[in-house]
C-alpha atoms as a PDB file:
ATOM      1  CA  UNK A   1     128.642 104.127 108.316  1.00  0.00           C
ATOM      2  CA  UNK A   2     125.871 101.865 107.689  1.00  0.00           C
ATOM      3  CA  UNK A   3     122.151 103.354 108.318  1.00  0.00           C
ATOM      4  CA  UNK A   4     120.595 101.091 111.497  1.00  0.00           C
ATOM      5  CA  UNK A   5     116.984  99.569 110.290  1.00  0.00           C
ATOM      6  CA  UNK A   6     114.113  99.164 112.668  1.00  0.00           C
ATOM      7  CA  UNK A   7     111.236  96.707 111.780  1.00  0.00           C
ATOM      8  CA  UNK A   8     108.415  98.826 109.773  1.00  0.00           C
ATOM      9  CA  UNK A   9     110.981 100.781 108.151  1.00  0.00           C
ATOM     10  CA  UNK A  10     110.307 102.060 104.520  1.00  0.00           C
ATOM     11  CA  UNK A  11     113.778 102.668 102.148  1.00  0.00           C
ATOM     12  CA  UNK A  12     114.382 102.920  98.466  1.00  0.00           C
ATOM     13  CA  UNK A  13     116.773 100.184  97.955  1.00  0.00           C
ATOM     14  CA  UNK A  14     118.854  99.857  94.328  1.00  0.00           C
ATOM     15  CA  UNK A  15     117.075  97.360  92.654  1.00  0.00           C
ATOM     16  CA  UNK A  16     119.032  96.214  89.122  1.00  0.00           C
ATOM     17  CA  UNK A  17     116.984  93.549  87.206  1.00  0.00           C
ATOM     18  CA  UNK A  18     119.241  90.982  85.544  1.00  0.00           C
ATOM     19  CA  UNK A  19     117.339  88.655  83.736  1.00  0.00           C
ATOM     20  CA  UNK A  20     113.770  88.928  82.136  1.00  0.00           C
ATOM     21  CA  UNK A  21     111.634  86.435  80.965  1.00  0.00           C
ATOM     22  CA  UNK A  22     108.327  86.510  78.953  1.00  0.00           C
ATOM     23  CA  UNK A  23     108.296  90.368  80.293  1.00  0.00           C
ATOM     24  CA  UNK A  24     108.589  89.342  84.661  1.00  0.00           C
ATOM     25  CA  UNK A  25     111.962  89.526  85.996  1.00  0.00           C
ATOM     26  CA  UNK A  26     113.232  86.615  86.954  1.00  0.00           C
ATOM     27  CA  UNK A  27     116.549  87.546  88.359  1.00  0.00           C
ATOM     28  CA  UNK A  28     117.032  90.992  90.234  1.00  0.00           C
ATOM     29  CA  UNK A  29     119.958  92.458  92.807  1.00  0.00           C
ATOM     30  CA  UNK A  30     118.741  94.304  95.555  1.00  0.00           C
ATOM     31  CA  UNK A  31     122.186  96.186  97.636  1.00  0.00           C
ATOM     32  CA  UNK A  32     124.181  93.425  96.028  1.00  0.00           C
ATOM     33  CA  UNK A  33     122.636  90.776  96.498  1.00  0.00           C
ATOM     34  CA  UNK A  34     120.636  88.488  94.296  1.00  0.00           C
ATOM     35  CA  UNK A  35     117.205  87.035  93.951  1.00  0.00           C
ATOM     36  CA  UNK A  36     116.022  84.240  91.718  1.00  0.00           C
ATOM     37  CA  UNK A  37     111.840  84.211  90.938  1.00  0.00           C
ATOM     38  CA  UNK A  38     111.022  80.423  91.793  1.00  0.00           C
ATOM     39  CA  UNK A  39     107.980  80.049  89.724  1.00  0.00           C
ATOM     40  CA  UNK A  40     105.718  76.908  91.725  1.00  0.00           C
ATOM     41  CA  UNK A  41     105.252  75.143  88.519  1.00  0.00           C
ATOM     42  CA  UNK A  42     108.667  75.274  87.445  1.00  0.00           C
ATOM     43  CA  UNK A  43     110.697  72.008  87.180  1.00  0.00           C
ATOM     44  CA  UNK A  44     113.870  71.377  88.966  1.00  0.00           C
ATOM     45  CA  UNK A  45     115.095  68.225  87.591  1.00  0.00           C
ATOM     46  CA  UNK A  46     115.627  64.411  89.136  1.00  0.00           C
ATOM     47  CA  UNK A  47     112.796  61.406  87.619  1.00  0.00           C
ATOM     48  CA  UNK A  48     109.844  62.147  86.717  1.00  0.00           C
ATOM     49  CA  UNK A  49     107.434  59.768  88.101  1.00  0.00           C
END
């Protein structure tokens, strides 16, 4: 049985952080799923022009 959310809702979800860089977690898993931190400045490949 799964719990039913409403919007507004406040939980303590599992949070496991995966990967850590220069001390900010870049990669966590939140109820088995994961998140990747996309830092703005961060460069994603391709030409530079």
């Amino acid at each position: 049985m799964t719990r039913q959310f409403t919007i507004n809702d406040r939980y303590r979800p599992i949070v496991t952080i995966k990967k850590i860089k220069k001390d900010i977690p870049t990669v966590i898993e939140v109820s088995g799923r994961r998140y990747v931190h996309d830092n703005a400045d961060s460069y994603k490949g391709g030409k530079r022009k």
